[in-house]
Protein backbone atom coordinates (compact mmCIF):
# COMPACT_ATOMS: atom_id res chain seq x y z
CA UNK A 1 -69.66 -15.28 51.27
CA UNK A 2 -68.95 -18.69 49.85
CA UNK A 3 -71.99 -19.84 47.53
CA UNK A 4 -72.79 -23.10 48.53
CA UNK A 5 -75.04 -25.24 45.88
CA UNK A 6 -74.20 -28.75 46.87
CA UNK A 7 -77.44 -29.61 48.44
CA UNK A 8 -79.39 -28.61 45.18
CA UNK A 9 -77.25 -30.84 42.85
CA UNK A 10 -77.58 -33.78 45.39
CA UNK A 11 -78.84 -36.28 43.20
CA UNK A 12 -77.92 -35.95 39.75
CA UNK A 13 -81.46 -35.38 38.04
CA UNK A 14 -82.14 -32.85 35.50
CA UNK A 15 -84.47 -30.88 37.88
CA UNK A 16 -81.60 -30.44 39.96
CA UNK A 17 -79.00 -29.07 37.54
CA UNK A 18 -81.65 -26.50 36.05
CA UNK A 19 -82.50 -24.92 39.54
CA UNK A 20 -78.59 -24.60 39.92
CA UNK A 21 -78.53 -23.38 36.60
CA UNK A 22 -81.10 -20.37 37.01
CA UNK A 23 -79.06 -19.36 40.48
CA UNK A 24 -78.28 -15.80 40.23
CA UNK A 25 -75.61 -15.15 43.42
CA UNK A 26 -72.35 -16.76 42.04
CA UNK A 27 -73.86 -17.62 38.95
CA UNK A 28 -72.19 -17.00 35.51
CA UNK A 29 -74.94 -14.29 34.61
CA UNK A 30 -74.38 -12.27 37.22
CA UNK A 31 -70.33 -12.50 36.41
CA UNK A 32 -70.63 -11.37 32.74
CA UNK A 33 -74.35 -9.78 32.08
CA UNK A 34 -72.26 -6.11 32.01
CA UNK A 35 -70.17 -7.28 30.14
CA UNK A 36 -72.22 -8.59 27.73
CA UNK A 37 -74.68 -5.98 27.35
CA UNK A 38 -72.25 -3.63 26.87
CA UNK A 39 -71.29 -5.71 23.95
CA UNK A 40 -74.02 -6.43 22.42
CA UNK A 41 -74.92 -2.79 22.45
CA UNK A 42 -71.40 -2.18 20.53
CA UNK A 43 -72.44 -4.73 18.06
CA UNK A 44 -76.36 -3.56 16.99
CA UNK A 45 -74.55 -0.14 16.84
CA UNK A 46 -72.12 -1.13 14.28
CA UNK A 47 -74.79 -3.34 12.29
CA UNK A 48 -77.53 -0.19 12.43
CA UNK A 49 -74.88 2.18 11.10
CA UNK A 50 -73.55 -0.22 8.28
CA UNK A 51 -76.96 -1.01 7.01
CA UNK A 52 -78.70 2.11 7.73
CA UNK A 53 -76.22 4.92 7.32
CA UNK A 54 -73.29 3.87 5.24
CA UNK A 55 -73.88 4.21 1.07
CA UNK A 56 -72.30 1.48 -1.13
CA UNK A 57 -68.99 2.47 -1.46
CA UNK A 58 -68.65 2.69 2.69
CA UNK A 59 -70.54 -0.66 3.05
CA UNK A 60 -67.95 -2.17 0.57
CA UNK A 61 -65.24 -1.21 3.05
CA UNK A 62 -66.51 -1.93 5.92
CA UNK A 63 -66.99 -5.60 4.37
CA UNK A 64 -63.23 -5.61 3.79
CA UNK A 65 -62.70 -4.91 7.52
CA UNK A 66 -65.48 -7.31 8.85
CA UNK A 67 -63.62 -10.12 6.46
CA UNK A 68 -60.42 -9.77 7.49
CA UNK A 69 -60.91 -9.67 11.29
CA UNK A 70 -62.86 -12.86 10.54
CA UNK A 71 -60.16 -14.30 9.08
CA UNK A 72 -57.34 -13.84 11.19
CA UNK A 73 -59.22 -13.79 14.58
CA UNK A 74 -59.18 -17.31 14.70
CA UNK A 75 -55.37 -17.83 15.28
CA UNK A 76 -55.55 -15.87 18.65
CA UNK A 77 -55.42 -19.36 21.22
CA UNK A 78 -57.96 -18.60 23.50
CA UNK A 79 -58.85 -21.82 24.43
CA UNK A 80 -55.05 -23.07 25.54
CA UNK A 81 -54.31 -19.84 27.05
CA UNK A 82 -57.49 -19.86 29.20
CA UNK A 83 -56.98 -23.39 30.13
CA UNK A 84 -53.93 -23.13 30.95
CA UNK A 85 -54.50 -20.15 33.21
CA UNK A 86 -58.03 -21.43 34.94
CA UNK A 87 -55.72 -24.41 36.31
CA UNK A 88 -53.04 -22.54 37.91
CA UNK A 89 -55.22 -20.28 39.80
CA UNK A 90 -57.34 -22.80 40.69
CA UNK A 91 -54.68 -24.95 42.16
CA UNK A 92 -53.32 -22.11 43.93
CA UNK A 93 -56.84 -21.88 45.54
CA UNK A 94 -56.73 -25.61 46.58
CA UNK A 95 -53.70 -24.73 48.15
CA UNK A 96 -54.53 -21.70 49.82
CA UNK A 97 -58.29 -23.45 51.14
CA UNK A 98 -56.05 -26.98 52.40
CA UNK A 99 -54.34 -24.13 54.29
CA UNK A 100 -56.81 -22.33 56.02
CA UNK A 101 -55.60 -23.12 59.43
CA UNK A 102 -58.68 -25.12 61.70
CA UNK A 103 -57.97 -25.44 65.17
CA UNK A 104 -59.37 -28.50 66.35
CA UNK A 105 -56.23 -30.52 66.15
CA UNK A 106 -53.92 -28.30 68.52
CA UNK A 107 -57.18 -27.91 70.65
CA UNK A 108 -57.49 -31.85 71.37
CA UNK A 109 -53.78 -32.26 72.04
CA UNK A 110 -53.88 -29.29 74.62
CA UNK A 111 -56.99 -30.99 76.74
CA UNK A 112 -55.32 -34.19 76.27
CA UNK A 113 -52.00 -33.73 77.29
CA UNK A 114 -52.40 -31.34 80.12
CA UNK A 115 -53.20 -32.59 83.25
CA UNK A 116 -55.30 -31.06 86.37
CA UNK A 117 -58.42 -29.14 86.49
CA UNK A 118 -56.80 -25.98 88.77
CA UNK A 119 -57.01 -22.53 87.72
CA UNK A 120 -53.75 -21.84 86.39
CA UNK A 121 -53.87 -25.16 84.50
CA UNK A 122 -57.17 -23.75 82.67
CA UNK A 123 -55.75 -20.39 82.46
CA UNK A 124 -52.74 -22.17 80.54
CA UNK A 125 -54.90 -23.78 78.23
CA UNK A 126 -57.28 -21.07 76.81
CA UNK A 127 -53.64 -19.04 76.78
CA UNK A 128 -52.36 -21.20 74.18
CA UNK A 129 -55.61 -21.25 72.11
CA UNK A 130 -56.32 -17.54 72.34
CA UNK A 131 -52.42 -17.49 70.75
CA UNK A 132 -53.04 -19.71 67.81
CA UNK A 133 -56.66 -17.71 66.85
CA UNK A 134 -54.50 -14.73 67.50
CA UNK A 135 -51.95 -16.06 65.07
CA UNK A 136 -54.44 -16.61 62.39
CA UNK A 137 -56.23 -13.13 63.31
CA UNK A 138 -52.40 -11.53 62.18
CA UNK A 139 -52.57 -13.13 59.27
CA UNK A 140 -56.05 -12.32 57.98
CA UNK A 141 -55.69 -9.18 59.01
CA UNK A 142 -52.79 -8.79 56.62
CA UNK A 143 -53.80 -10.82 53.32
CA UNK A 144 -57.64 -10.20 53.51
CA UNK A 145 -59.55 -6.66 53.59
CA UNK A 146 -62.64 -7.78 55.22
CA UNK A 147 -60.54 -8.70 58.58
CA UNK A 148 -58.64 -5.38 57.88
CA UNK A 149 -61.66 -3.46 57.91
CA UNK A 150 -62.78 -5.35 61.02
CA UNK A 151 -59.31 -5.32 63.30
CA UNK A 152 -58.27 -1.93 61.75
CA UNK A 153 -55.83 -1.44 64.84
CA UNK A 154 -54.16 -3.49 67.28
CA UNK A 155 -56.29 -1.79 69.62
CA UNK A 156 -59.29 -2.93 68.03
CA UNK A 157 -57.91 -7.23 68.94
CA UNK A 158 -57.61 -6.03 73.05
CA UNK A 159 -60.92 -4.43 72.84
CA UNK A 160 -62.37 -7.86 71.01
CA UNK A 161 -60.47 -9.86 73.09
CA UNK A 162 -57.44 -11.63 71.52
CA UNK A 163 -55.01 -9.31 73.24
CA UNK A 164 -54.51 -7.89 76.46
CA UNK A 165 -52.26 -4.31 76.83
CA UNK A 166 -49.11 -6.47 77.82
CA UNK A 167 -49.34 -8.84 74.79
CA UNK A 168 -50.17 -5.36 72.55
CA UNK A 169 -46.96 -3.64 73.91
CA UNK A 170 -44.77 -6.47 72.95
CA UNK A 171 -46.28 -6.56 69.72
CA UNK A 172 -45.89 -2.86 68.87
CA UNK A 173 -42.59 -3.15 69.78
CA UNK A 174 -41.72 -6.32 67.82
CA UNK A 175 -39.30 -5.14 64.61
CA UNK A 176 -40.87 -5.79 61.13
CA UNK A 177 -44.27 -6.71 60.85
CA UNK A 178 -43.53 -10.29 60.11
CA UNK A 179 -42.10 -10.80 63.39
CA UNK A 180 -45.37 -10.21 64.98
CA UNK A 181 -46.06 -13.80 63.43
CA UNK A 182 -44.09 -15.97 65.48
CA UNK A 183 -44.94 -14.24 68.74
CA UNK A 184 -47.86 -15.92 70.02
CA UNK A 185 -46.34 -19.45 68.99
CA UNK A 186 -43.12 -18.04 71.10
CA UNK A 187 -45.86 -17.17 73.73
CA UNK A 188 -47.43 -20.95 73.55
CA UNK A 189 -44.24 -22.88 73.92
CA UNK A 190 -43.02 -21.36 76.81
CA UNK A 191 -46.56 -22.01 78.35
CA UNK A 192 -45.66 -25.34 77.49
CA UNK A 193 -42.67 -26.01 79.04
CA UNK A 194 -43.60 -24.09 81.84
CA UNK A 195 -46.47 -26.58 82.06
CA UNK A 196 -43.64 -29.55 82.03
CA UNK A 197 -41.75 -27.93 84.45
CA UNK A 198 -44.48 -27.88 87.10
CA UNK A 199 -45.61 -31.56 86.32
CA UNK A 200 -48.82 -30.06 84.20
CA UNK A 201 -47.99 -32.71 81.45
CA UNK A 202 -46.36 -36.04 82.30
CA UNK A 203 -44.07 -36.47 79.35
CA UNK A 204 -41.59 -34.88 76.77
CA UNK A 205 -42.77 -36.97 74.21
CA UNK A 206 -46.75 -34.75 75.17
CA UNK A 207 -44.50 -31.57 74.92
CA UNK A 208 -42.80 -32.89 71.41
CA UNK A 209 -46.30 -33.47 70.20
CA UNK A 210 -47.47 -30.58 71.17
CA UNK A 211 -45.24 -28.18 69.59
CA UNK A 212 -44.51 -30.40 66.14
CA UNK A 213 -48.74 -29.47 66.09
CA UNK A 214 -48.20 -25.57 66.68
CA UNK A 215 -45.66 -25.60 64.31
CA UNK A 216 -47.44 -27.22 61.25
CA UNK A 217 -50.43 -24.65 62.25
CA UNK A 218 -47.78 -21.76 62.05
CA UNK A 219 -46.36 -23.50 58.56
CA UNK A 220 -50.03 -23.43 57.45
CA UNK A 221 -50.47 -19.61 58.32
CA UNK A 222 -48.15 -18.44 56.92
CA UNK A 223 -48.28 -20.38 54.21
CA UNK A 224 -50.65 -18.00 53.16
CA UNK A 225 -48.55 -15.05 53.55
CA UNK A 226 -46.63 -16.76 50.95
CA UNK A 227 -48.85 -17.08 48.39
CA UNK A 228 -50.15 -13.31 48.91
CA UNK A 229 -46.65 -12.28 48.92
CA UNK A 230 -46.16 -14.12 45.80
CA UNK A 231 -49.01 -14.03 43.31
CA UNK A 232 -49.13 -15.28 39.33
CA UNK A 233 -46.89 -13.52 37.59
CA UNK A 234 -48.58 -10.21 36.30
CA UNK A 235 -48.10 -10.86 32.79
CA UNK A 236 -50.04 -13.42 32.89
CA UNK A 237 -52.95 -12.20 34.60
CA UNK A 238 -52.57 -9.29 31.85
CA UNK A 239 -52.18 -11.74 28.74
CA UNK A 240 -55.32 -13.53 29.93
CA UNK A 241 -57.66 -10.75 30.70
CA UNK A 242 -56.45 -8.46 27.44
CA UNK A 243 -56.44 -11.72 25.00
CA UNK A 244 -60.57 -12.08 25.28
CA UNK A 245 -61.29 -8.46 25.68
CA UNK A 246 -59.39 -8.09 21.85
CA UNK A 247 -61.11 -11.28 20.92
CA UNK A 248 -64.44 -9.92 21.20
CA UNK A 249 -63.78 -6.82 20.22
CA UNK A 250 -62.26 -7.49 16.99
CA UNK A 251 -65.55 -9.94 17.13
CA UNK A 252 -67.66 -7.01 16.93
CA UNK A 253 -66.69 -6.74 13.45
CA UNK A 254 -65.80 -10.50 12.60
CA UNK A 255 -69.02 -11.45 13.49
CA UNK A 256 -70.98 -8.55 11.65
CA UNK A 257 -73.44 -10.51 9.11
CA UNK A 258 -73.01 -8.96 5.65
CA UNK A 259 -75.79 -7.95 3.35
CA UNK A 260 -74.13 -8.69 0.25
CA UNK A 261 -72.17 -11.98 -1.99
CA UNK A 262 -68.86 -10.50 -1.97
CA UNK A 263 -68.11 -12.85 1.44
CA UNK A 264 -70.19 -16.03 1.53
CA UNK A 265 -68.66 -16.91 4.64
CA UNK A 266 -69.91 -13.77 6.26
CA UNK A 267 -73.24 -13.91 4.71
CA UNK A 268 -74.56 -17.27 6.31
CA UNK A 269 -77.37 -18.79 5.02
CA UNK A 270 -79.95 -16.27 7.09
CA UNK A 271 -79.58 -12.37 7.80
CA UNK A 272 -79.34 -13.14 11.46
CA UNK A 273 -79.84 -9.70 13.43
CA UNK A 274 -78.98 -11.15 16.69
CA UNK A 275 -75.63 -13.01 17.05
CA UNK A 276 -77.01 -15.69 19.31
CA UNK A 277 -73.78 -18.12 18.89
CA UNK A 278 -71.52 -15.47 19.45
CA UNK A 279 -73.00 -14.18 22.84
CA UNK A 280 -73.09 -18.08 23.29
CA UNK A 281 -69.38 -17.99 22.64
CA UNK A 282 -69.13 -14.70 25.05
CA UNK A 283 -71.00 -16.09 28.45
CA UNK A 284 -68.58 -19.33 28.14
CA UNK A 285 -65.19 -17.86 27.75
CA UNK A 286 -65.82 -14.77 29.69
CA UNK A 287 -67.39 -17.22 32.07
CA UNK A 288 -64.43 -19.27 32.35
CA UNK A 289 -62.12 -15.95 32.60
CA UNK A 290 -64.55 -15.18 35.57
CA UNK A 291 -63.52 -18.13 37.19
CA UNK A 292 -59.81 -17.17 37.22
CA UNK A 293 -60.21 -13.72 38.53
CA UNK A 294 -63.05 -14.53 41.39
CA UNK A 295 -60.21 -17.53 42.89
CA UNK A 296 -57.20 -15.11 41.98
CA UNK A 297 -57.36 -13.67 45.39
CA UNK A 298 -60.02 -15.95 47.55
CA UNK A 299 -59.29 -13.59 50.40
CA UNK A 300 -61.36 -10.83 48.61
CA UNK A 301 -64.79 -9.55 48.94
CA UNK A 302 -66.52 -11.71 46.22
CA UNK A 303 -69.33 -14.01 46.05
CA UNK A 304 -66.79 -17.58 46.39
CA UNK A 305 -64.46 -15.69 48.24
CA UNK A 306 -63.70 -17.01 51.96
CA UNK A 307 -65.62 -16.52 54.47
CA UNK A 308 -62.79 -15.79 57.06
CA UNK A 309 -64.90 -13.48 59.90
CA UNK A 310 -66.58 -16.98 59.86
CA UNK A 311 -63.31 -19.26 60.31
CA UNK A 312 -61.79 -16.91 63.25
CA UNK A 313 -64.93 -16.84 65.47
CA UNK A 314 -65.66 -20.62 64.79
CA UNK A 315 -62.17 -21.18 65.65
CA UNK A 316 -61.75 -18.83 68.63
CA UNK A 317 -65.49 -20.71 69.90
CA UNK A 318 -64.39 -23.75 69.35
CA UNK A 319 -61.06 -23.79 70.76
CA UNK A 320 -62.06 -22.26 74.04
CA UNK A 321 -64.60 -24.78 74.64
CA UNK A 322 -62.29 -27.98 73.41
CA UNK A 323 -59.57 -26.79 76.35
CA UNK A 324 -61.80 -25.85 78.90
CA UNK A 325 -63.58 -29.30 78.80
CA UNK A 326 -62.39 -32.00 80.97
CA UNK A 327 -60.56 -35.22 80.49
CA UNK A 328 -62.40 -37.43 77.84
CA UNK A 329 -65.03 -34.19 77.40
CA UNK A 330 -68.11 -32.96 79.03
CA UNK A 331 -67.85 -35.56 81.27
CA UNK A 332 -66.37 -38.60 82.72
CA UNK A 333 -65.76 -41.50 79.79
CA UNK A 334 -67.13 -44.18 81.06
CA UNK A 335 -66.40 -48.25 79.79
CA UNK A 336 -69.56 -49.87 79.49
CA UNK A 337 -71.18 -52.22 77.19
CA UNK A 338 -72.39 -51.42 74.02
CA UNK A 339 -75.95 -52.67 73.08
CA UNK A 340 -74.45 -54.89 70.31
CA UNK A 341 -72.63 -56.67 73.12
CA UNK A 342 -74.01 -59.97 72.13
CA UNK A 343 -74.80 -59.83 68.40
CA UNK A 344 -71.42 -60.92 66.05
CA UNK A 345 -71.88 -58.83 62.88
CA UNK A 346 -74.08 -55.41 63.84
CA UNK A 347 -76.20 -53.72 61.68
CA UNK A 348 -76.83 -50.24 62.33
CA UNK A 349 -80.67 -49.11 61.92
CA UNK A 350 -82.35 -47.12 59.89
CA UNK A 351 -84.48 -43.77 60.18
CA UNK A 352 -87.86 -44.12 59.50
CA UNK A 353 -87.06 -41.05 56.88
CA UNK A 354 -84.78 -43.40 54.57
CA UNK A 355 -86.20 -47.11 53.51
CA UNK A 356 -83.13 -49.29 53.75
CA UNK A 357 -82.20 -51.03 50.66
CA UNK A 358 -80.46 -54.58 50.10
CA UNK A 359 -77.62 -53.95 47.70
CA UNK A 360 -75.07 -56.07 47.20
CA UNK A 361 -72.01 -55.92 48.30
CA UNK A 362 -69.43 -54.14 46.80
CA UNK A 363 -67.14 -56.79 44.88
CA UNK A 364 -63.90 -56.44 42.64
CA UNK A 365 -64.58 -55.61 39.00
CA UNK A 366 -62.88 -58.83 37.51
CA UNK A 367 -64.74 -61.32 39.35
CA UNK A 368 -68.02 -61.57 36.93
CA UNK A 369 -65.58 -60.92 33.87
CA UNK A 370 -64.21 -64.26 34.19
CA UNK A 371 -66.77 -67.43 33.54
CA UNK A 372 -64.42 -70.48 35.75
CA UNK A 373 -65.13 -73.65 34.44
CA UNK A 374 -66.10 -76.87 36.71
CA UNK A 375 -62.63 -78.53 35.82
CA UNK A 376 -59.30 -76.10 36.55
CA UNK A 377 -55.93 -77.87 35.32
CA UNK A 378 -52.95 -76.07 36.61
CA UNK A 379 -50.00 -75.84 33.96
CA UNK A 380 -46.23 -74.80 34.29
CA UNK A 381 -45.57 -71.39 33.24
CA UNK A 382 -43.92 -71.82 29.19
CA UNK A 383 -40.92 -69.31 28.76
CA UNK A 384 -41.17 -67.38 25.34
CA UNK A 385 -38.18 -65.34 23.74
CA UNK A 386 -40.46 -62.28 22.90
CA UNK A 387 -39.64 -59.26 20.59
CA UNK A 388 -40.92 -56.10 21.73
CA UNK A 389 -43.53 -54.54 20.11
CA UNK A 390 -44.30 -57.21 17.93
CA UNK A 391 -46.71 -60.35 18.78
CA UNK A 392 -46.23 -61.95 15.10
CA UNK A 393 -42.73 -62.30 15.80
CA UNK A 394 -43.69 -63.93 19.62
CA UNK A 395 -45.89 -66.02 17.79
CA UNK A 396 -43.20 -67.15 15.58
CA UNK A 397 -40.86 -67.72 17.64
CA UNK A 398 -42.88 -70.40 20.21
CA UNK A 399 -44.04 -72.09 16.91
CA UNK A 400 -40.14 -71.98 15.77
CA UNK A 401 -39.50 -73.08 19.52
CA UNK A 402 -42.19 -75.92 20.00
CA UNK A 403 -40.79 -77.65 16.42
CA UNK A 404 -37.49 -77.45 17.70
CA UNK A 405 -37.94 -79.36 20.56
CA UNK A 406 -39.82 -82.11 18.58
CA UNK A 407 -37.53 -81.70 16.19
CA UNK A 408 -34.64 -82.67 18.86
CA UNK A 409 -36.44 -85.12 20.18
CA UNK A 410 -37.07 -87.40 17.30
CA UNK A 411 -33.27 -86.90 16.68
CA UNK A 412 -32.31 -88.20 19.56
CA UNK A 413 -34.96 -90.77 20.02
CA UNK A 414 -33.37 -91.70 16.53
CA UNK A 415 -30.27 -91.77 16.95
CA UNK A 416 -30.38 -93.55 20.64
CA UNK A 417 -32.12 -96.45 18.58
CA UNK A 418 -29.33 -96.73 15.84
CA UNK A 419 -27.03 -96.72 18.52
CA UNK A 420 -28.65 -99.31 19.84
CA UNK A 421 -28.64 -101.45 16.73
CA UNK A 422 -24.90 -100.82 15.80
CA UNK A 423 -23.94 -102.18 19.70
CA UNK A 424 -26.07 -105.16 18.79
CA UNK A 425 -24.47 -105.80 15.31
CA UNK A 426 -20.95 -105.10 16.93
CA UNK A 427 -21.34 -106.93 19.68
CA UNK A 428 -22.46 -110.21 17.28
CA UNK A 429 -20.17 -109.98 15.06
CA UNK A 430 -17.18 -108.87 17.71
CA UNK A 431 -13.81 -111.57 17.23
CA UNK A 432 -12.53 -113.19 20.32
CA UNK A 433 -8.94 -111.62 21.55
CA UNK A 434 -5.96 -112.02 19.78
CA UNK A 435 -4.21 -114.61 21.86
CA UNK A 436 -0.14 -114.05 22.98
CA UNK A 437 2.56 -114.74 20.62
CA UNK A 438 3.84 -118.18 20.78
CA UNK A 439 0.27 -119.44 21.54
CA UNK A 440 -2.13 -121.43 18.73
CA UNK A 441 -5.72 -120.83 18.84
CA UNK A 442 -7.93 -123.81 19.62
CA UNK A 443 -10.79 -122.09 17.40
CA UNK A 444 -11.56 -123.39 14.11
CA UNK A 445 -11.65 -121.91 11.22
């Protein structure tokens, strides 16, 4: 039942968008065209009857009314409210789709892993993937009313071939109808490790494998149950859908175009019979309510709703034939050479249907931001004591920083060059040593 448009809006043209525009089956119109007829019925009613059948004094009243609804019904938040709403259901219905349950990935590890092409090695196979689509066939059958209408009974899934009279008796006489859940992955793991026991696969690490990917199939089903066990809270759902039911209602009067001055705001600058903005206002948010309740329950009978009769017999198909294949397939894998054997970088070809195109190659988006010049000269990387939030102040500072340092070095070259001069002048001018007492001096004075 799932309305699928992709192919028309493949190439983003306006031709494109306008044929997926004037689709009727899923389409907005055919959401809110009741809805909105029945409005604007509600609305030329009220208009006819205020300028046609009303005298002055009513007319003046019913401008009062029409004034004040205008007023006020702009402090209802539709738009937060809906948004708000629209993006909780619809990641709920993420969720619920990304747990579906497909069972390709058991399927491979079952041919894979068990070994032999005997009878009771087949038989073990298409056992454990008859379990897992009757696993998912449970689950439908309790969270979505088209399976319920088709499996109606257990009876109904031995007659179509997921159960046989044994399996049915055991479930019947499971306690709770939850328990019937974990049965058939009960059922598949002691296939398994029967299978291990009798040398069917060749490892416990294949058996560990095999049941971590039964297990994250089971987490996925009922994963599901979850979610249908535990919706959006009611309230809100209720909030939602009553807040732009009132909206519109109390815009049957808010809206109403006035024939006389007393409101200029009312009166617009044309005596517009038809409320085209309005119903403009009605398709989008009633549209975008539509959205909510059509992914509220995705297991329902609706136009986007899942198409699960489709998922259980593609699964059921497809898992029988995945098991029952041999190793590596249809047949025997064999290692041969590929006919690129001898060319270094392949190029696929092309259908005749498609004219290939030289693009060029994807590259990173900063490499024709930056012009390099011929000559690159590497520097050390310059330390700065910055201030957050405030480049003046960085700026400051490695001015404040750079001075400093020439400051401090003309100091120093300073003062190592008066140094220098006072060693000179001392060391001229420096007397010889005192000689001992008792001893005369040969210098002259």
């Amino acid at each position: 039942m799932t309305v699928t448009y992709t192919g028309t809006v493949g190439t983003a043209s306006l031709k494109a968008f306008v044929l997926a525009l004037f689709r009727w089956r899923g389409s907005v119109w055919k959401a809110v065209w009741i809805e909105l007829l029945a409005w604007c019925l509600a609305y030329a009613v009220l208009s006819i009857c205020y300028r046609l059948a009303m005298n002055k004094e009513q007319q003046n009243t019913f401008e009062d009314v029409c004034a004040l609804c205008y007023k006020y019904s702009e402090l209802i938040p539709l738009t937060f409210l809906l948004g708000f709403y629209v993006t909780q259901v619809v990641n709920r219905w993420q969720t619920m789709f990304g747990n579906l349950g497909w069972c390709d990935n058991y399927s491979l590890f079952v041919a894979s892993y068990f070994y032999g092409k005997d009878e009771r090695t087949r038989m073990m196979k298409r056992s454990i993937a008859r379990y897992m689509c009757l696993l998912q066939v449970l689950v439908y059958r309790d969270i979505s009313v088209r399976i319920r209408k088709r499996f109606p009974t257990l009876e109904s899934l031995v007659t179509a071939g997921f159960l046989n009279d044994n399996e049915m008796t055991t479930l019947d006489s499971a306690t709770g109808p939850h328990s019937r859940y974990y049965l058939p992955v009960m059922w598949s793991m002691k296939i398994i490790r029967t299978a291990r026991d009798e040398g069917r696969i060749l490892s416990d690490f294949a058996v560990s494998d095999l049941y971590r990917n039964l297990l994250e199939y089971w987490n996925k089903e009922f994963t599901l149950v979850l979610f249908d066990w535990v919706p959006l809270p009611l309230v809100y759902t209720q909030v939602a859908y009553v807040t732009v039911r009132v909206y519109f209602l109390i815009a049957l009067l808010g809206r109403q175009y006035i024939i006389s001055d007393r409101y200029d705001d009312l009166r617009g600058p044309l005596d517009a019979y038809v409320p085209i903005f309005t119903m403009a206002q009605f398709v989008f948010y009633v549209g975008w309510l539509r959205v909510a309740e059509a992914l509220l329950n995705p297991f329902g009978e609706d136009d986007d709703d899942f198409e699960c009769n489709w998922i259980i017999d593609r699964n059921f198909g497809t898992a029988m034939k995945i098991v029952d294949s041999t190793e590596g397939g249809e047949g025997d894998a064999r290692i041969v050479k590929d006919q690129f054997w001898d060319v270094s970088s392949p190029v696929p070809m092309y259908s005749s249907l498609f004219v290939p195109e030289k693009k060029p190659e994807p590259q990173g988006s900063a490499v024709g931001e930056v012009k390099v010049p011929k000559e690159v000269i590497m520097v050390p990387r310059i330390e700065l004591n910055r201030e957050p939030n405030s480049r003046r102040a960085s700026l400051s500072m490695a001015i404040s920083n750079t001075f400093s340092r020439f400051r401090s070095t003309t100091n120093l070259h300073s003062s190592n060059t008066a140094n220098d001069v006072e060693a000179s002048t001392h060391s001229a001018g420096r007397l010889s040593p005192r000689p001992p007492r008792g001893q005369r001096s040969n210098s002259v004075c």
